[in-house]
C-alpha atoms as a PDB file:
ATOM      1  CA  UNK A   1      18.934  51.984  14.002  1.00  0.00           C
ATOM      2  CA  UNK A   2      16.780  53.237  16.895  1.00  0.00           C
ATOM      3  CA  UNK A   3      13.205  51.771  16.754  1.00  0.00           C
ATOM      4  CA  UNK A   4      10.427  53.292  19.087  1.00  0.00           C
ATOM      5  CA  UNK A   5       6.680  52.621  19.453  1.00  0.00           C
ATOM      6  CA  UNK A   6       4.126  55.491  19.278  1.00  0.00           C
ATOM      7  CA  UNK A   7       1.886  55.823  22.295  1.00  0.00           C
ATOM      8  CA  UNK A   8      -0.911  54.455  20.136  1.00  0.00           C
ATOM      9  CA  UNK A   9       0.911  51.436  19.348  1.00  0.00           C
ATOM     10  CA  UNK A  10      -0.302  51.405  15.910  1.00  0.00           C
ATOM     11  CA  UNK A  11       3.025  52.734  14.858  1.00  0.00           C
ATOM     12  CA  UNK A  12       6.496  53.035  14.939  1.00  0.00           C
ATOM     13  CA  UNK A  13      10.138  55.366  14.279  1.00  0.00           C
ATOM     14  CA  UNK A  14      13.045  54.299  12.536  1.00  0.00           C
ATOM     15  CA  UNK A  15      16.165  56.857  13.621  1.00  0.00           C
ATOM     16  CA  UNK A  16      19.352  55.852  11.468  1.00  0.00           C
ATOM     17  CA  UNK A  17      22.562  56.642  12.086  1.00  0.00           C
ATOM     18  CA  UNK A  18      22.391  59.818   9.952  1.00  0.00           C
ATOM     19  CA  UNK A  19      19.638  61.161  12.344  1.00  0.00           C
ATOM     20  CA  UNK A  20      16.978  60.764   9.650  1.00  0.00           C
ATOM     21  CA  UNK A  21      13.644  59.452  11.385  1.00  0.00           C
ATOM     22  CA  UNK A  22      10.989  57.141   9.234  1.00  0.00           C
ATOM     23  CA  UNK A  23       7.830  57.212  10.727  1.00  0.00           C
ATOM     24  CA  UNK A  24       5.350  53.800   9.669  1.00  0.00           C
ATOM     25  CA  UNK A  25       2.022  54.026  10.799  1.00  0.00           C
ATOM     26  CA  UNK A  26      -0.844  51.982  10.563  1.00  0.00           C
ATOM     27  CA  UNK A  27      -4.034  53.036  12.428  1.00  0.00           C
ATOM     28  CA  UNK A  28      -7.334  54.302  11.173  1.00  0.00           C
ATOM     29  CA  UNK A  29      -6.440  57.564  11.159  1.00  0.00           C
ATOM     30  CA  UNK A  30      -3.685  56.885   8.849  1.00  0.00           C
ATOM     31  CA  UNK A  31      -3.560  56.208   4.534  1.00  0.00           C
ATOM     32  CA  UNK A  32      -3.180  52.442   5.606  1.00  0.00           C
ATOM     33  CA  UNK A  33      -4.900  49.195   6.022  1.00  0.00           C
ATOM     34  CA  UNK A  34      -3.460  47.253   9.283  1.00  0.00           C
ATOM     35  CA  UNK A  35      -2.480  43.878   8.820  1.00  0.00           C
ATOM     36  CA  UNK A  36      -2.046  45.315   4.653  1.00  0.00           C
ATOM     37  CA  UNK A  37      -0.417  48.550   4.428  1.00  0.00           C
ATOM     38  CA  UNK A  38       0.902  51.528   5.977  1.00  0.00           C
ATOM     39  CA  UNK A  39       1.242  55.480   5.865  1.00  0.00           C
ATOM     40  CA  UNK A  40       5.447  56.756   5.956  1.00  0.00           C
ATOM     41  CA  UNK A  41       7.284  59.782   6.529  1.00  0.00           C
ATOM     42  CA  UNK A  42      10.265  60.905   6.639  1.00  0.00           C
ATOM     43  CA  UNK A  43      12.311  63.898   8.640  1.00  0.00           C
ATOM     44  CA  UNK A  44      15.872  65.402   8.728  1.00  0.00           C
ATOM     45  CA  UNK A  45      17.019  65.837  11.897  1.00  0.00           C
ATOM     46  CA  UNK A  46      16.590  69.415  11.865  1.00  0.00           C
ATOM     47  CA  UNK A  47      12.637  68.650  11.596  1.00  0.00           C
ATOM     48  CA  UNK A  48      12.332  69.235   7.508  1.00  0.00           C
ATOM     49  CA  UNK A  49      10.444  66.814   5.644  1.00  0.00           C
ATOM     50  CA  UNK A  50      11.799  64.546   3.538  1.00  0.00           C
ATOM     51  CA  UNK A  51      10.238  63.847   0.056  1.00  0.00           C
ATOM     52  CA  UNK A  52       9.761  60.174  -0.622  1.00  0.00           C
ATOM     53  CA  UNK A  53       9.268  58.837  -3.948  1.00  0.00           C
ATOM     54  CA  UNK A  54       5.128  57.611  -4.275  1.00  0.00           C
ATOM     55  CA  UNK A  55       3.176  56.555  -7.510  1.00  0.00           C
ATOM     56  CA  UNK A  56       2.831  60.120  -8.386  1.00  0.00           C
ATOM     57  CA  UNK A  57       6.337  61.259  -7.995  1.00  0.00           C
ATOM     58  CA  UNK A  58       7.263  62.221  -4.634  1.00  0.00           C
ATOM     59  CA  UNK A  59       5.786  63.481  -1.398  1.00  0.00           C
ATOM     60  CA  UNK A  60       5.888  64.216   2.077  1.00  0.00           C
ATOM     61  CA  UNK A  61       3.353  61.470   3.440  1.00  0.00           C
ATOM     62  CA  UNK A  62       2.980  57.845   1.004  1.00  0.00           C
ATOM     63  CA  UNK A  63       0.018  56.319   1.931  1.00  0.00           C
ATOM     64  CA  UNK A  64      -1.377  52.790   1.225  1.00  0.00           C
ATOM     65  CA  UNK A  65       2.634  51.119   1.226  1.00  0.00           C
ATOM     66  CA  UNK A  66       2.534  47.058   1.199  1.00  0.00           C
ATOM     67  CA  UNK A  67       3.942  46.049   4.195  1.00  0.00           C
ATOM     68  CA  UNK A  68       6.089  44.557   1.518  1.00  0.00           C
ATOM     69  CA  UNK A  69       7.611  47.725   0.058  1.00  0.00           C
ATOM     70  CA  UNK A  70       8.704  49.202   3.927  1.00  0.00           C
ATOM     71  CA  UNK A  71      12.174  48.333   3.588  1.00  0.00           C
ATOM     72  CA  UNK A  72      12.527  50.258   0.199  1.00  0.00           C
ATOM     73  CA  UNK A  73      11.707  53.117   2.148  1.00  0.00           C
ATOM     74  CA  UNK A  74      14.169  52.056   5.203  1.00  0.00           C
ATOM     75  CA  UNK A  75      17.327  51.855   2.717  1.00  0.00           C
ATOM     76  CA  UNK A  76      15.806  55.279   0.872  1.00  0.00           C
ATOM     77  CA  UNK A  77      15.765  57.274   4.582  1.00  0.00           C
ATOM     78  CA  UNK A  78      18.825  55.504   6.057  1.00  0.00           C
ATOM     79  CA  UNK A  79      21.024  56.472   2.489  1.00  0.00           C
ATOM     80  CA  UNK A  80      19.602  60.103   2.793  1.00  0.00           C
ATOM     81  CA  UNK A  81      22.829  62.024   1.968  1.00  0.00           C
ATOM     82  CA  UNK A  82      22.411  65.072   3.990  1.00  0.00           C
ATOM     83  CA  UNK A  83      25.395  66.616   2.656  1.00  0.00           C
ATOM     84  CA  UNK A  84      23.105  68.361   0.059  1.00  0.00           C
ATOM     85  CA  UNK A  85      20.147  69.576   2.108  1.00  0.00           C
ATOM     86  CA  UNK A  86      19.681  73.131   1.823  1.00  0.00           C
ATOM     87  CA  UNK A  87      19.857  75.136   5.426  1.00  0.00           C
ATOM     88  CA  UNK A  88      16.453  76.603   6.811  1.00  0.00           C
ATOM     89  CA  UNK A  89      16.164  80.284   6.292  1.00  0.00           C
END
């Protein structure tokens, strides 16, 4: 796993082996709390968004995570079979 900083420094990427990228960020411009929670997202590595499972059944962008519940999302992104993604048209 690749891990860089944002220029911001209030956040960071996650690029596994598959080439899947989690983003974690925490500033105020983000569905987070610092020191509490963060905002994640997830990308293919052709760019498309990947849907991540949130209290309302999945989305793009989970806001409000417990800093506690950012390695659920680590194994989701870094098991992402891409075998099955459809192609962009």
């Amino acid at each position: 796993m690749l891990v860089t900083r944002n220029p911001s420094g209030k956040g960071l990427h996650c690029e596994f082996k598959n080439g899947c990228v989690l983003s974690i960020q925490w500033n105020e411009m983000n569905y987070a709390v610092e020191g509490e929670s963060v905002e994640v997202a997830a990308w293919e590595p052709s760019g498309n968004w990947i849907d991540l499972p949130d209290s309302s059944g999945a989305d793009t962008i989970v806001g409000w995570v417990p800093l506690k519940e950012v390695g659920k999302f680590m194994d989701i992104v870094r098991a992402y079979d891409l075998t099955f993604v459809q192609p962009v048209v």
